[in-house]
N, C-alpha and C. Protein backbone atom coordinates (compact mmCIF):
# COMPACT_ATOMS: atom_id res chain seq x y z
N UNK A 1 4.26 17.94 -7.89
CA UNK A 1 3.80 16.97 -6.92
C UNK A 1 2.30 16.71 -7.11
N UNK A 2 1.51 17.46 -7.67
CA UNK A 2 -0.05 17.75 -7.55
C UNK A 2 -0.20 17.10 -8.75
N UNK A 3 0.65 16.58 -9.68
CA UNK A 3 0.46 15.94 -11.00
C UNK A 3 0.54 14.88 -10.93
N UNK A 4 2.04 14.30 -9.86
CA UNK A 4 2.19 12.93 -9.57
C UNK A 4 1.08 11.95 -8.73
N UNK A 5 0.36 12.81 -7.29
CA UNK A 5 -0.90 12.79 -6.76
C UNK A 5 -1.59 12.39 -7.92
N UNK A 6 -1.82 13.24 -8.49
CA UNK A 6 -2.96 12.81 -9.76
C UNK A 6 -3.44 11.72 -10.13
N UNK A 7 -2.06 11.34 -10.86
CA UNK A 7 -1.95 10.24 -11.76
C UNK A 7 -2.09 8.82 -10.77
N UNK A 8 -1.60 9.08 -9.38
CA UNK A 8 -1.67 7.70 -8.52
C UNK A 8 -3.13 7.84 -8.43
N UNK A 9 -4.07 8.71 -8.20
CA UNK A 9 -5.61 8.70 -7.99
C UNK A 9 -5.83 7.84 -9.44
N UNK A 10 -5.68 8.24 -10.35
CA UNK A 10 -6.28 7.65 -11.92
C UNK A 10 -5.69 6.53 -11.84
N UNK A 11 -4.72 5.89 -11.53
CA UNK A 11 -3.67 4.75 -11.40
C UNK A 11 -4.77 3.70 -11.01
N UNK A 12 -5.14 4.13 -9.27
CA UNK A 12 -6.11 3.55 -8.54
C UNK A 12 -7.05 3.24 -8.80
N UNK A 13 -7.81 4.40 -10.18
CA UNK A 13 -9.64 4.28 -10.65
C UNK A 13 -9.61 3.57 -11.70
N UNK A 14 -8.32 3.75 -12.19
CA UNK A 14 -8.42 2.71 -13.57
C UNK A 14 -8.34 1.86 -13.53
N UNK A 15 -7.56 1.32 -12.52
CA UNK A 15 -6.68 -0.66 -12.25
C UNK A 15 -5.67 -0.89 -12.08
N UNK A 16 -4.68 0.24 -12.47
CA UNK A 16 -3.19 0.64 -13.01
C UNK A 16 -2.77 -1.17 -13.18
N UNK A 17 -1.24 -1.53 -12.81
CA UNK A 17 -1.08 -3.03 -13.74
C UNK A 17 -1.98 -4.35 -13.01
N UNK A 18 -2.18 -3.74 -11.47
CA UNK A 18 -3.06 -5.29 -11.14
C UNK A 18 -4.29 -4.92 -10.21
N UNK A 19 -5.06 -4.29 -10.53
CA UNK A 19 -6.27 -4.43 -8.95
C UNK A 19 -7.04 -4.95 -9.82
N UNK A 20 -7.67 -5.59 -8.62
CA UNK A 20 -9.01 -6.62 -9.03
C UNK A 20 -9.40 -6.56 -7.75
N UNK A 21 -10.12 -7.68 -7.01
CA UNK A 21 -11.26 -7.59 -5.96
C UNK A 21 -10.51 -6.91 -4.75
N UNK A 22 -10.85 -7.13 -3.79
CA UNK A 22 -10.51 -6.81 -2.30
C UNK A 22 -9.83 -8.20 -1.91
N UNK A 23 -8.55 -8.01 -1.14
CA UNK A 23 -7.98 -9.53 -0.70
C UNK A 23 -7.31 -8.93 0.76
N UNK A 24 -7.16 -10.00 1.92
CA UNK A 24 -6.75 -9.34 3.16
C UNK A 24 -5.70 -9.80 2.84
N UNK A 25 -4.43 -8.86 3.79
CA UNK A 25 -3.59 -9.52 4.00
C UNK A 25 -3.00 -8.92 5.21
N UNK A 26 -2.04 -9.25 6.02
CA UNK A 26 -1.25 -9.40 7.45
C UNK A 26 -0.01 -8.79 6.81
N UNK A 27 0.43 -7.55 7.76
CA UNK A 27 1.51 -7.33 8.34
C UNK A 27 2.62 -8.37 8.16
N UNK A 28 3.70 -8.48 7.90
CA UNK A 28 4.57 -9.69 7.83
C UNK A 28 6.00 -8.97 7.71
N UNK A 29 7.07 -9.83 8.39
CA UNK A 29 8.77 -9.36 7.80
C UNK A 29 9.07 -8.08 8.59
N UNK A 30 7.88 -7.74 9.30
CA UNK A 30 7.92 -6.38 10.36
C UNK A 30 8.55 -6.94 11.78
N UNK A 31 9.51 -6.62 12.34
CA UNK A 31 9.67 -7.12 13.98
C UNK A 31 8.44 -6.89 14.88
N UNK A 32 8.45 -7.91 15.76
CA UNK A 32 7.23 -7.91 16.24
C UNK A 32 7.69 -6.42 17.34
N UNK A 33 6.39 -5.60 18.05
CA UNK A 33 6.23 -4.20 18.46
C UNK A 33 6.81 -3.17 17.01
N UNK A 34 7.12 -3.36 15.95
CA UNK A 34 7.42 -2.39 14.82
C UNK A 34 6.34 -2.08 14.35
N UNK A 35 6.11 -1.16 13.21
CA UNK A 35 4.90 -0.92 12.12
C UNK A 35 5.45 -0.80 11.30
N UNK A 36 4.26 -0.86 9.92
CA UNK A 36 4.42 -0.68 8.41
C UNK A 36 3.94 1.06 8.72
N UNK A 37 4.44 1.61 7.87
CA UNK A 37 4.22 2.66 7.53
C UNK A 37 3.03 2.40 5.99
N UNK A 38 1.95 3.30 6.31
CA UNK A 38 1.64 3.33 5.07
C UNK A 38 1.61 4.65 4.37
N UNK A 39 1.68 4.65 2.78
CA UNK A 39 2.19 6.02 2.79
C UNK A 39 0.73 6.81 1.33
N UNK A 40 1.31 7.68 1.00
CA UNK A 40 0.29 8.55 0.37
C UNK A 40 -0.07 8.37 -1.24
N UNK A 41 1.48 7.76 -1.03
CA UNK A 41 1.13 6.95 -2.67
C UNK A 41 2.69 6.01 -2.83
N UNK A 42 2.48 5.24 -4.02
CA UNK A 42 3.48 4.22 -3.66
C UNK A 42 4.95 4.13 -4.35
N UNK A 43 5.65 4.89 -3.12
CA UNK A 43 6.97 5.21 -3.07
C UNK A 43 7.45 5.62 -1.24
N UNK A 44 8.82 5.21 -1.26
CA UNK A 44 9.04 5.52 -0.04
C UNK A 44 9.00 6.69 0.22
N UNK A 45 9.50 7.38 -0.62
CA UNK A 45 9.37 9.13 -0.37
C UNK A 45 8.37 9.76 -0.15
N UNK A 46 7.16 9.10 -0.39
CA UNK A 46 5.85 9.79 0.00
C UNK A 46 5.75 9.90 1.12
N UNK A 47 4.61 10.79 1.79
CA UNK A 47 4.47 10.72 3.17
C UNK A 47 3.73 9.88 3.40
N UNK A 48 3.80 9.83 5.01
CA UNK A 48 3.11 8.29 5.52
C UNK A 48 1.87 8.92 5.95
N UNK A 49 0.79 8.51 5.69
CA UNK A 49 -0.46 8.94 6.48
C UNK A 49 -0.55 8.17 7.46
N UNK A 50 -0.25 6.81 8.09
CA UNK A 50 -0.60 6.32 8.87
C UNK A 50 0.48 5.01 9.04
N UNK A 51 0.45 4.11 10.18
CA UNK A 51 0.80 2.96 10.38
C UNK A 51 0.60 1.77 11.04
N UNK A 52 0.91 0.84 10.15
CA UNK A 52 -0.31 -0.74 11.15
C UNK A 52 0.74 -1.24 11.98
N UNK A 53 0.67 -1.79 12.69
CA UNK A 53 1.33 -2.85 13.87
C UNK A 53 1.44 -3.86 13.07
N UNK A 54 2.79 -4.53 13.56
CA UNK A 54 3.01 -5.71 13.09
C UNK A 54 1.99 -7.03 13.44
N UNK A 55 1.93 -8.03 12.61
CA UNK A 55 0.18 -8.84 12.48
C UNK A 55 -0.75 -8.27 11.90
N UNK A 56 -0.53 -6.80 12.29
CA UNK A 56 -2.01 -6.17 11.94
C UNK A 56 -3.60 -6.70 10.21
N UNK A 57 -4.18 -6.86 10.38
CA UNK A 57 -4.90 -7.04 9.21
C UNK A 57 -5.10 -6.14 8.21
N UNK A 58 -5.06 -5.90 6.81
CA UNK A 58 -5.39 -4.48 6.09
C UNK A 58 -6.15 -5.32 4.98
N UNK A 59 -6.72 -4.58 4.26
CA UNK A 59 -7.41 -5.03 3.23
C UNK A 59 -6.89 -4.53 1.93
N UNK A 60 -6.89 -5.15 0.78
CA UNK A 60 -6.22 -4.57 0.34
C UNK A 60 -6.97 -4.76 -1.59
N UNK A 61 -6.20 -3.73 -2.36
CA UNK A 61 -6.95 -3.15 -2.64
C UNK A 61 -6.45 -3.69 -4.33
N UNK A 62 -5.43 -4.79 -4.51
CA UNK A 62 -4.47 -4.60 -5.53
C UNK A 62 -3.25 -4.06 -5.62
N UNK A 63 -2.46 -4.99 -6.62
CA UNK A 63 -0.68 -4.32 -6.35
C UNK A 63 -0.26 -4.11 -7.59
N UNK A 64 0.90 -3.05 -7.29
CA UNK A 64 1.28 -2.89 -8.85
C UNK A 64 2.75 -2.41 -9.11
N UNK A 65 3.49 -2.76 -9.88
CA UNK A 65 5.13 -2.46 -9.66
C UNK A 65 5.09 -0.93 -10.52
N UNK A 66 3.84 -0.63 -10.90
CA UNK A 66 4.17 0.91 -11.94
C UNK A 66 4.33 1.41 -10.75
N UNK A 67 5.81 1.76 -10.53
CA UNK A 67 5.88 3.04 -9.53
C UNK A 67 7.17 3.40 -9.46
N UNK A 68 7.88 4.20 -9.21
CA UNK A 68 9.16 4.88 -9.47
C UNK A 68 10.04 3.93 -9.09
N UNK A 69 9.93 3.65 -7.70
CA UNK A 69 11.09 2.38 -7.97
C UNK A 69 11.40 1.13 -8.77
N UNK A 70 9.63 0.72 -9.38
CA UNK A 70 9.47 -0.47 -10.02
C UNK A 70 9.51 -1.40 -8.90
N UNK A 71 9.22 -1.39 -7.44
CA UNK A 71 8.76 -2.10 -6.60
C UNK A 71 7.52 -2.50 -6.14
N UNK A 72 6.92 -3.46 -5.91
CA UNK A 72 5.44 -3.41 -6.00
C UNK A 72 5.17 -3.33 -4.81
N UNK A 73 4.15 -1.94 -4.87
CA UNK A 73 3.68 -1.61 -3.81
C UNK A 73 1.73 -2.10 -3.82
N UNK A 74 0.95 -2.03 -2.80
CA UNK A 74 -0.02 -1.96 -2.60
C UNK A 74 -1.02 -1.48 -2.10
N UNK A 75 -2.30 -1.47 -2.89
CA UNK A 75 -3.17 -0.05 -1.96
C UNK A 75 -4.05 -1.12 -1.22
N UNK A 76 -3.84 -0.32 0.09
CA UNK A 76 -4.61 -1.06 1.49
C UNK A 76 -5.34 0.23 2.20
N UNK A 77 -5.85 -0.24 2.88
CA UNK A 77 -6.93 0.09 4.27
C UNK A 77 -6.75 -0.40 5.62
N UNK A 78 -6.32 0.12 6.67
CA UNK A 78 -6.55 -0.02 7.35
C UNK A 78 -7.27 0.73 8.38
N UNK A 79 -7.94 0.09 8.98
CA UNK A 79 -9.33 1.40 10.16
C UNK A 79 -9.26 2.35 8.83
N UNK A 80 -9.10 3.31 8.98
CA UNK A 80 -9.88 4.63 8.26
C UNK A 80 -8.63 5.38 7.64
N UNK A 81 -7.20 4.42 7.43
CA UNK A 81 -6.30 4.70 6.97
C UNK A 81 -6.08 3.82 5.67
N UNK A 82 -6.13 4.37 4.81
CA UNK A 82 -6.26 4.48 3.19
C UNK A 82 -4.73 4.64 2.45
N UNK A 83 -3.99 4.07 2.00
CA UNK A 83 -2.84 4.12 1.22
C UNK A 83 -1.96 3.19 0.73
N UNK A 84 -1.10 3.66 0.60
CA UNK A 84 0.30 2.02 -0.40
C UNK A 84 0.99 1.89 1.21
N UNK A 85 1.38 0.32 1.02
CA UNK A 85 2.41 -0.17 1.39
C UNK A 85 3.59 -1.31 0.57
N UNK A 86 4.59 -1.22 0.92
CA UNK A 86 5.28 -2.18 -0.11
C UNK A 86 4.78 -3.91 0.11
N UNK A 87 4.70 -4.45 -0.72
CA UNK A 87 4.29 -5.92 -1.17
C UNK A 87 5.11 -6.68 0.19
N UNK A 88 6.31 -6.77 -0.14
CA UNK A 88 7.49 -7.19 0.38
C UNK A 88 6.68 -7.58 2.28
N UNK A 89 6.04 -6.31 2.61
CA UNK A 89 5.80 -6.45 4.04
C UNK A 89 4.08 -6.75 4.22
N UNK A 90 3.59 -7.78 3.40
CA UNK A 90 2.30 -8.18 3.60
C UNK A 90 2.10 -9.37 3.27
N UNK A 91 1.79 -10.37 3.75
CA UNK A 91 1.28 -11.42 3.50
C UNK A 91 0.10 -12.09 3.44
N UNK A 92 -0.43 -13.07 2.45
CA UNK A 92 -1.81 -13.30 2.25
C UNK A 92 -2.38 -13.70 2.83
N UNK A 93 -3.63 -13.65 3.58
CA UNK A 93 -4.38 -14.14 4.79
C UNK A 93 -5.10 -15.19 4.01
């Protein structure tokens, strides 16, 4: 597990297949009172460190389908919560 961690940190510092600038995007495809879970790295199986409200704003950080499912997930921010969420549930502000 401490290897897979790893490699999502280097994933992140390097560019892995798409980051480039900072872009916002919204919560979306969530029922309204639901949340996104965001999680520790990008797979569902990871744990969630945190979760936004549906609408909510995150910033985000770049997306990338290298990830076990081959689903593209994305690294966001929200408040002082730092991690992936899947593509699928964000939309471009």
């Amino acid at each position: 597990m401490r290897r897979v961690r790893l490699a999502f940190v280097l994933l992140g510092l390097t560019g892995g297949a798409a980051f480039a600038q900072s872009e916002t995007f919204r919560v979306d495809d969530v029922p309204p009172g639901d949340s996104l879970s965001i999680r520790e790295g990008p797979d569902a199986a990871a744990p969630a460190v945190g979760r936004a409200p549906w609408d909510a704003r995150l910033r985000g950080f770049g997306c990338t389908t290298d990830t076990p499912s081959g689903r593209t997930w994305c690294r966001v921010k929200y408040g002082r919560i730092v991690g992936w969420a899947r593509r699928r549930f964000l939309a471009p502000e």
